[in-house]
Each structure stands twice: as structure tokens, then as C-alpha cells.
PDB file of N, CA and C in Angstrom:
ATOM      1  N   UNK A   1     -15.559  -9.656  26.551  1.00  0.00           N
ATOM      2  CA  UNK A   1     -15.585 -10.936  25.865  1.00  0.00           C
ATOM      3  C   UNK A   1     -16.672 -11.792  26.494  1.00  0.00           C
ATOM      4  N   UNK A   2     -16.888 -12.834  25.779  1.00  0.00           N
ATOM      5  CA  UNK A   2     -18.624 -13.423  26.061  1.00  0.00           C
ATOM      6  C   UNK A   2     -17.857 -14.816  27.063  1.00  0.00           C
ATOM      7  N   UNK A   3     -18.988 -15.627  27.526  1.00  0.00           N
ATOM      8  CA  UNK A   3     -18.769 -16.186  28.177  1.00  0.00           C
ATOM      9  C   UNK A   3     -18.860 -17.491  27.271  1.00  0.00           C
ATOM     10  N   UNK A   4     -18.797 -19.090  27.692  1.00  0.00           N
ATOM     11  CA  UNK A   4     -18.424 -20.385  26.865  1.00  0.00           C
ATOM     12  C   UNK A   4     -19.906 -20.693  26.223  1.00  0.00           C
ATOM     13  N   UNK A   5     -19.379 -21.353  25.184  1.00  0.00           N
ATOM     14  CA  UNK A   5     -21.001 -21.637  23.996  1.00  0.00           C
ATOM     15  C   UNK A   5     -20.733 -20.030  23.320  1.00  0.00           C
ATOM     16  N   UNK A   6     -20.700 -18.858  23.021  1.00  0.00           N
ATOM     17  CA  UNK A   6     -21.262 -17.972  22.599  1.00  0.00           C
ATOM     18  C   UNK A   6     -19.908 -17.205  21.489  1.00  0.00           C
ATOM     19  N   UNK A   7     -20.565 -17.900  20.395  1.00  0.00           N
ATOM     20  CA  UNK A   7     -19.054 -17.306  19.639  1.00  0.00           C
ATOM     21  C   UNK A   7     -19.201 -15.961  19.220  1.00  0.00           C
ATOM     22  N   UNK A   8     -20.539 -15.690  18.951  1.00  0.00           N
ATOM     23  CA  UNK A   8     -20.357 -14.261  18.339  1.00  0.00           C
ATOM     24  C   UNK A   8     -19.759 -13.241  19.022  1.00  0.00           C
ATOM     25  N   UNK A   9     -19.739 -13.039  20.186  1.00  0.00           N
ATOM     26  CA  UNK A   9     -19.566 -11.718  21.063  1.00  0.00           C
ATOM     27  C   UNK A   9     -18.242 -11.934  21.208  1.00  0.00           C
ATOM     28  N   UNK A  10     -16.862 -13.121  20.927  1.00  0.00           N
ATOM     29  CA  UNK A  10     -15.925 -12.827  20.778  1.00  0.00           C
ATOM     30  C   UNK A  10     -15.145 -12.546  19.669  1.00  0.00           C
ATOM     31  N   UNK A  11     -16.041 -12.078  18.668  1.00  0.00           N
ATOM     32  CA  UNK A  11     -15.771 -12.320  17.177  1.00  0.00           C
ATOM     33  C   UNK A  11     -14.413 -10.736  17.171  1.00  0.00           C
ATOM     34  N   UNK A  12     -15.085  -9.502  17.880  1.00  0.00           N
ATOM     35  CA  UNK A  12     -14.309  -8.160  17.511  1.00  0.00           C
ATOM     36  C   UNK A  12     -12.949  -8.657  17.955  1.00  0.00           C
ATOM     37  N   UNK A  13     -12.941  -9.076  19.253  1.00  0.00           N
ATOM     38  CA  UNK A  13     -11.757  -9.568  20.114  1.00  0.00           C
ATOM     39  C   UNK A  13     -10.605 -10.343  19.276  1.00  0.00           C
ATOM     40  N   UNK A  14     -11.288 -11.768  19.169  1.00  0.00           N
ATOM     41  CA  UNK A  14     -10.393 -12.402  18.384  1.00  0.00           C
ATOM     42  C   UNK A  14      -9.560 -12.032  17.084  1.00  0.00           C
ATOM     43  N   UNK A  15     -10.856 -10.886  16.002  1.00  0.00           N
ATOM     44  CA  UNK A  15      -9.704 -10.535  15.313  1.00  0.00           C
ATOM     45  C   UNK A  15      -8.746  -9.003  15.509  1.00  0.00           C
ATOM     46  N   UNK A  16      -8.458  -9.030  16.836  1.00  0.00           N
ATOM     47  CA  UNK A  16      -7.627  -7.992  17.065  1.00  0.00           C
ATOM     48  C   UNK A  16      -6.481  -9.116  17.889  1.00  0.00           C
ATOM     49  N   UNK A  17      -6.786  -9.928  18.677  1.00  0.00           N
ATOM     50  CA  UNK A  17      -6.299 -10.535  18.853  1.00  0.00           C
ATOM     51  C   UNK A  17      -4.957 -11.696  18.053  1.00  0.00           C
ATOM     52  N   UNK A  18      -5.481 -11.841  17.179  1.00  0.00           N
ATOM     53  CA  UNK A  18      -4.767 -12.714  16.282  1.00  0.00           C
ATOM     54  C   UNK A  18      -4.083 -11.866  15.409  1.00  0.00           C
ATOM     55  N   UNK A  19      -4.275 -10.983  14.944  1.00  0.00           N
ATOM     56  CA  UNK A  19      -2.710 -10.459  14.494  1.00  0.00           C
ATOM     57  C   UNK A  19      -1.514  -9.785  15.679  1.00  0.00           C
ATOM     58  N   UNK A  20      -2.430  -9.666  16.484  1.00  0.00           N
ATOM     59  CA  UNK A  20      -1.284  -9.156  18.044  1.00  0.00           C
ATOM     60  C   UNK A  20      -0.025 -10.208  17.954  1.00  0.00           C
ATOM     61  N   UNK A  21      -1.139 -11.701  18.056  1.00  0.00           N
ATOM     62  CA  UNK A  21      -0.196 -12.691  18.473  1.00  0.00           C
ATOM     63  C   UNK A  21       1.052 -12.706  17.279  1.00  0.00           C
ATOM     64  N   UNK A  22       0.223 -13.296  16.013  1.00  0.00           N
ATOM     65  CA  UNK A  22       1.190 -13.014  14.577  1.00  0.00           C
ATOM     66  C   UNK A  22       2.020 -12.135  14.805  1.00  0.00           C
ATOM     67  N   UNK A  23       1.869 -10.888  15.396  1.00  0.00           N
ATOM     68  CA  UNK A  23       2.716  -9.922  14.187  1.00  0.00           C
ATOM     69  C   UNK A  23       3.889  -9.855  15.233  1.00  0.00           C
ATOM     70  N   UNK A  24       3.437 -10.014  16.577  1.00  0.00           N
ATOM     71  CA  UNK A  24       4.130  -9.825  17.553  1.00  0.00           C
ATOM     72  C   UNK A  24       4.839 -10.673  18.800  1.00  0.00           C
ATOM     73  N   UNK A  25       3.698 -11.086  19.210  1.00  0.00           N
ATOM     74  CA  UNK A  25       4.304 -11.662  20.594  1.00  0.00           C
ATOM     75  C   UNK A  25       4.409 -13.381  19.967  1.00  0.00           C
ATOM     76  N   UNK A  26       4.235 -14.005  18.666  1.00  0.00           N
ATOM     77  CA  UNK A  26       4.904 -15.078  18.462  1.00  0.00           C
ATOM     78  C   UNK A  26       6.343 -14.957  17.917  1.00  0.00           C
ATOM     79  N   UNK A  27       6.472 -13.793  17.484  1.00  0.00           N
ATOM     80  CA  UNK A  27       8.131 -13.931  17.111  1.00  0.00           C
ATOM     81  C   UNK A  27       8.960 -13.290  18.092  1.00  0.00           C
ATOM     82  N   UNK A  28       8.908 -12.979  19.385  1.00  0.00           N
ATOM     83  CA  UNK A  28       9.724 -12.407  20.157  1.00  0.00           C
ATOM     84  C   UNK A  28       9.263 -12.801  21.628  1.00  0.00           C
ATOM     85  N   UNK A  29      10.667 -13.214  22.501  1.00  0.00           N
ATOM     86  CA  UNK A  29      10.505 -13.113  23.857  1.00  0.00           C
ATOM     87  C   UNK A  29      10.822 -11.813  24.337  1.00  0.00           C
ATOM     88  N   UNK A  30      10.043 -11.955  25.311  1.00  0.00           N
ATOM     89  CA  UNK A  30      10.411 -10.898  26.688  1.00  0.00           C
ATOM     90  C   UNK A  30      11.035 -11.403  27.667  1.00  0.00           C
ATOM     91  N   UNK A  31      11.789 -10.056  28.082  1.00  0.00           N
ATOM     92  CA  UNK A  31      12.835 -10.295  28.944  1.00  0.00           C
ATOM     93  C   UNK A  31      12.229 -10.143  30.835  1.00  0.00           C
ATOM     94  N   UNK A  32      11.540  -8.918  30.348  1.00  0.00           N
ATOM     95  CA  UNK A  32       9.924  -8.770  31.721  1.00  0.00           C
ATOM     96  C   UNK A  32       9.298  -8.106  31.025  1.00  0.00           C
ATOM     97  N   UNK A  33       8.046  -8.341  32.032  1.00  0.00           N
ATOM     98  CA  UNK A  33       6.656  -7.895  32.022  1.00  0.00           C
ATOM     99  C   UNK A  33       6.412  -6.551  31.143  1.00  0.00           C
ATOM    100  N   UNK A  34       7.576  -5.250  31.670  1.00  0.00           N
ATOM    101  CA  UNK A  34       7.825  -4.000  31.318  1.00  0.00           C
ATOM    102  C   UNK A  34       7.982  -3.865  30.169  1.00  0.00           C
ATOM    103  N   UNK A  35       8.924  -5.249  29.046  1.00  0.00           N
ATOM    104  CA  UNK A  35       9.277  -5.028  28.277  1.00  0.00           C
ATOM    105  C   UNK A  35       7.865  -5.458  27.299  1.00  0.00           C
ATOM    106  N   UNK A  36       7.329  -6.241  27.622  1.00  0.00           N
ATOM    107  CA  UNK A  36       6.430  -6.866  26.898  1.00  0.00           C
ATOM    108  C   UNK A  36       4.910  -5.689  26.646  1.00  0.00           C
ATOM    109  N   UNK A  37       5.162  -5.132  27.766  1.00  0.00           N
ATOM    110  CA  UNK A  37       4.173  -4.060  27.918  1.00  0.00           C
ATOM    111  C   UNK A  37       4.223  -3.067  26.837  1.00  0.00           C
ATOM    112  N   UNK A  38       5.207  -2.494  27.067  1.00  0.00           N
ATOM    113  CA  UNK A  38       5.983  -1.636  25.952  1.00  0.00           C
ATOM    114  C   UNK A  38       5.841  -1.883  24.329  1.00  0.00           C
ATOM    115  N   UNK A  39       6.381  -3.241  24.110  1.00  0.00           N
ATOM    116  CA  UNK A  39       5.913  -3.904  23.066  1.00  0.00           C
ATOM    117  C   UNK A  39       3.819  -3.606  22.463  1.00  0.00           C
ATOM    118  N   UNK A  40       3.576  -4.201  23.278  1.00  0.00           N
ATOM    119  CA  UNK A  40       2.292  -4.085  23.092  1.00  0.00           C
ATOM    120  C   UNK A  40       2.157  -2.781  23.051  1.00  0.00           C
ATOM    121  N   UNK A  41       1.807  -1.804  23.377  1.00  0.00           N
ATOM    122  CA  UNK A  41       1.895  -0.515  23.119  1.00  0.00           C
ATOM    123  C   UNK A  41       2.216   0.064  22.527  1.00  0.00           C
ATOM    124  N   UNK A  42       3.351  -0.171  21.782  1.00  0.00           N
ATOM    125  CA  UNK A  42       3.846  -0.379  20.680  1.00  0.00           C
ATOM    126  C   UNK A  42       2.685  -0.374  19.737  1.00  0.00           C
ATOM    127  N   UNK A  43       2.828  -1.725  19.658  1.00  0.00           N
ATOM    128  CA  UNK A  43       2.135  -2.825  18.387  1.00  0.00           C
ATOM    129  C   UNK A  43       0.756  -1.682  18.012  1.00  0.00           C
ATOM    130  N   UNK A  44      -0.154  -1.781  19.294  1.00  0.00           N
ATOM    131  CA  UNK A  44      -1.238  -1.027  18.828  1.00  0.00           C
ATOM    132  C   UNK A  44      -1.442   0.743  19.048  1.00  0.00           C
ATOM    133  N   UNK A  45      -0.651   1.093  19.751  1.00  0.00           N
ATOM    134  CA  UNK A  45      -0.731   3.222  19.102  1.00  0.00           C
ATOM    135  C   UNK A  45      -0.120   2.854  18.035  1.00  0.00           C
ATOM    136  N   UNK A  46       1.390   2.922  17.428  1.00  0.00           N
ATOM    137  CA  UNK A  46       1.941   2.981  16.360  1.00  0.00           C
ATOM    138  C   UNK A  46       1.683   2.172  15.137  1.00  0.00           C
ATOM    139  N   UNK A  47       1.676   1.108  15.158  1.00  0.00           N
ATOM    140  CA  UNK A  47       1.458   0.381  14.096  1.00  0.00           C
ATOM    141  C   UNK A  47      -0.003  -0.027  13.575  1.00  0.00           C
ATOM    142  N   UNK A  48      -0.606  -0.302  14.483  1.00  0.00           N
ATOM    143  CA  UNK A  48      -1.965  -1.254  14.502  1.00  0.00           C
ATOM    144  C   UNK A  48      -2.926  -0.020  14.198  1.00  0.00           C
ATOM    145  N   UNK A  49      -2.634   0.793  14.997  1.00  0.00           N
ATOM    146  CA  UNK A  49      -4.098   1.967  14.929  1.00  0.00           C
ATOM    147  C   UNK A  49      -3.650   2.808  13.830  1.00  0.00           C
ATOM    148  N   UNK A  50      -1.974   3.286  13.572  1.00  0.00           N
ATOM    149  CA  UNK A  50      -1.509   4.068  12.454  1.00  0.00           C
ATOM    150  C   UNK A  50      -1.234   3.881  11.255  1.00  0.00           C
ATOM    151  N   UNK A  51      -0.783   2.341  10.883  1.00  0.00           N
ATOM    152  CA  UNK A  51       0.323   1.895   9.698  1.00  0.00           C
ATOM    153  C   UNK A  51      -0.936   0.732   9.260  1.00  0.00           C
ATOM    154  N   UNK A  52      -1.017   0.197  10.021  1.00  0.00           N
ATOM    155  CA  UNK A  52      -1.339  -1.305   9.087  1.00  0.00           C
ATOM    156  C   UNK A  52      -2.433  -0.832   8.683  1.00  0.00           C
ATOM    157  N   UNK A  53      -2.637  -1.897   7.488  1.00  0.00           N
ATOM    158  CA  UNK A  53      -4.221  -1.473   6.361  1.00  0.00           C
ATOM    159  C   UNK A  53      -4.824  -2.379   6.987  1.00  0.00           C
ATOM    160  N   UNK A  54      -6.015  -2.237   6.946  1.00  0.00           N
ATOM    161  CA  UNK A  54      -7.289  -3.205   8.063  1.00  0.00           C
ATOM    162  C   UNK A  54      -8.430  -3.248   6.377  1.00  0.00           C
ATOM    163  N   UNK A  55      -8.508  -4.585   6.247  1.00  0.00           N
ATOM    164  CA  UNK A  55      -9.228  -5.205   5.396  1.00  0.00           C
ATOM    165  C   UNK A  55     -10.787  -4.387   5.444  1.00  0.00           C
ATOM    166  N   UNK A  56     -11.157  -4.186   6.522  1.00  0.00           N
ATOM    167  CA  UNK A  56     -12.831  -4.009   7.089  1.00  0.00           C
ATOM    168  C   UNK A  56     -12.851  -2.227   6.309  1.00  0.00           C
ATOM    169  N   UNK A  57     -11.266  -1.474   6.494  1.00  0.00           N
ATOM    170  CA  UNK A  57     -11.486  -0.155   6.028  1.00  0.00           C
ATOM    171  C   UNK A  57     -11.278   0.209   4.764  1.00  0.00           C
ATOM    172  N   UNK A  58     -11.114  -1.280   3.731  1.00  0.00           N
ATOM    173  CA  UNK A  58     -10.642  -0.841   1.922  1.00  0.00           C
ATOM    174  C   UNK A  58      -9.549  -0.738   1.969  1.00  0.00           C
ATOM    175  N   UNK A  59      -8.878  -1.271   3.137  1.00  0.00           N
ATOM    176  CA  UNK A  59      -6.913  -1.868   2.954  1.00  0.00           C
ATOM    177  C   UNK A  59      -6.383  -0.161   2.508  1.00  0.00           C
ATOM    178  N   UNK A  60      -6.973   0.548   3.803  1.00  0.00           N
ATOM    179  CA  UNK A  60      -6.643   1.921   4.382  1.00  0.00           C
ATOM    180  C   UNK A  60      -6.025   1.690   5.999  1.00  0.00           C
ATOM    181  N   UNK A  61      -5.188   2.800   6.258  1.00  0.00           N
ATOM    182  CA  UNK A  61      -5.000   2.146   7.765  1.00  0.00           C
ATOM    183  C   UNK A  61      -6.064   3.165   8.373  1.00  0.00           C
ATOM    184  N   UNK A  62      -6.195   2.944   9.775  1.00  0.00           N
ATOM    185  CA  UNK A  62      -7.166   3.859  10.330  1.00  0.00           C
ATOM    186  C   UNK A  62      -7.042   5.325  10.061  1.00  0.00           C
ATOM    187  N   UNK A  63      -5.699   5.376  10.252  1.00  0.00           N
ATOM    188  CA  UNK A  63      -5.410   7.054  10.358  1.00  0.00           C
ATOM    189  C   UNK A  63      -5.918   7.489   9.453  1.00  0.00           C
ATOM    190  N   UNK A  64      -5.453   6.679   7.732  1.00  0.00           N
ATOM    191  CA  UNK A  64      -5.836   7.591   6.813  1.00  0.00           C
ATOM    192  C   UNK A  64      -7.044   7.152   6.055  1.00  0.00           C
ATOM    193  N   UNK A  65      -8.112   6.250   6.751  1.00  0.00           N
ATOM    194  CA  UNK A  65      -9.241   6.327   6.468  1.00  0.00           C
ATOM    195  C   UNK A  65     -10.131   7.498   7.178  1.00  0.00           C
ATOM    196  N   UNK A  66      -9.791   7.572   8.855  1.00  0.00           N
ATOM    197  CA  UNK A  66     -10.210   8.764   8.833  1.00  0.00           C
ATOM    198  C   UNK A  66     -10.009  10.090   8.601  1.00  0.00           C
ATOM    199  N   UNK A  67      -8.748  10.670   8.169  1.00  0.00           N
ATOM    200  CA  UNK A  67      -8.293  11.902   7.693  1.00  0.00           C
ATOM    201  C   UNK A  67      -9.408  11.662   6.224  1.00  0.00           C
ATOM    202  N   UNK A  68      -9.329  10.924   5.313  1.00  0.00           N
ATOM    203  CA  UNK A  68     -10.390  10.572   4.210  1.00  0.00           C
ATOM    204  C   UNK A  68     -11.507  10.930   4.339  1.00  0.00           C
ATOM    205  N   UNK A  69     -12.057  10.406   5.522  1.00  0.00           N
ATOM    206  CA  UNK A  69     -13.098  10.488   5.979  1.00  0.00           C
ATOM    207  C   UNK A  69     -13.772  11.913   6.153  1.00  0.00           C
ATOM    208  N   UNK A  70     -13.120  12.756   6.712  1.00  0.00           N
ATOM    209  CA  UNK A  70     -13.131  14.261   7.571  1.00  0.00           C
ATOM    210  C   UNK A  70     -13.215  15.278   6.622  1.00  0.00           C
ATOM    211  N   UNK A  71     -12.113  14.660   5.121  1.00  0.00           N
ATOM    212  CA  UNK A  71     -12.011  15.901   4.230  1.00  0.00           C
ATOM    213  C   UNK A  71     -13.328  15.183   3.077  1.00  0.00           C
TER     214      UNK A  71
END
């Protein structure tokens, strides 16, 4: 991530960032650190990188833009 004044170079960040917060860590506390970890790990192997449709790929999720992709 970029340093202050420089918006572009946090542009990838932020929007991975902002649905983290949305989808996740604004509707739920943690109980510890472990749990929150977990969560996150969660959020992005299973859901984020597998399930959700990402606007940037034609509202495909990754997985099956690249299986698309390959064949």
C-alpha cells in the first residue's frame, strides 16, 4: 500500500478491502484474535476467491472464470 497524498497505489487494496469489512467483520464480533483469523480465512479461500462474482470478471467468480478461461 502507498504512502499519504497517493491514491492510486491504494486503489487494488481498498477494493478488496471494503467488501472484507461489509461482508464480514462489520456484522460480527470476535471472541479472539484466533477466531477472527479463522473468519478471515474463511472470507477469502472460500468465499471471496471461490463463490462471490467479482464485477472486474463479467459477474463470474474467480474459480469459474478461470476454469472458462483454461477450456
Amino acid at each position: 500500500m502507498s504512502g499519504k497524498a497517493d491514491p492510486y497505489d491504494n486503489a487494488m487494496m481498498e477494493s478488496f478491502f471494503s467488501p472484507l469489512r461489509a461482508e464480514l467483520t462489520d456484522l460480527e464480533r470476535f471472541a479472539t484474535r484466533q477466531a477472527a483469523r479463522t473468519a478471515v480465512f474463511d472470507f477469502i479461500e472460500v468465499f471471496y476467491n471461490r463463490q462471490r462474482l467479482h464485477s472486474s470478471l463479467g459477474y463470474y467468480s474467480p474459480l469459474a472464470y478461470e476454469a472458462d478461461y483454461l477450456s
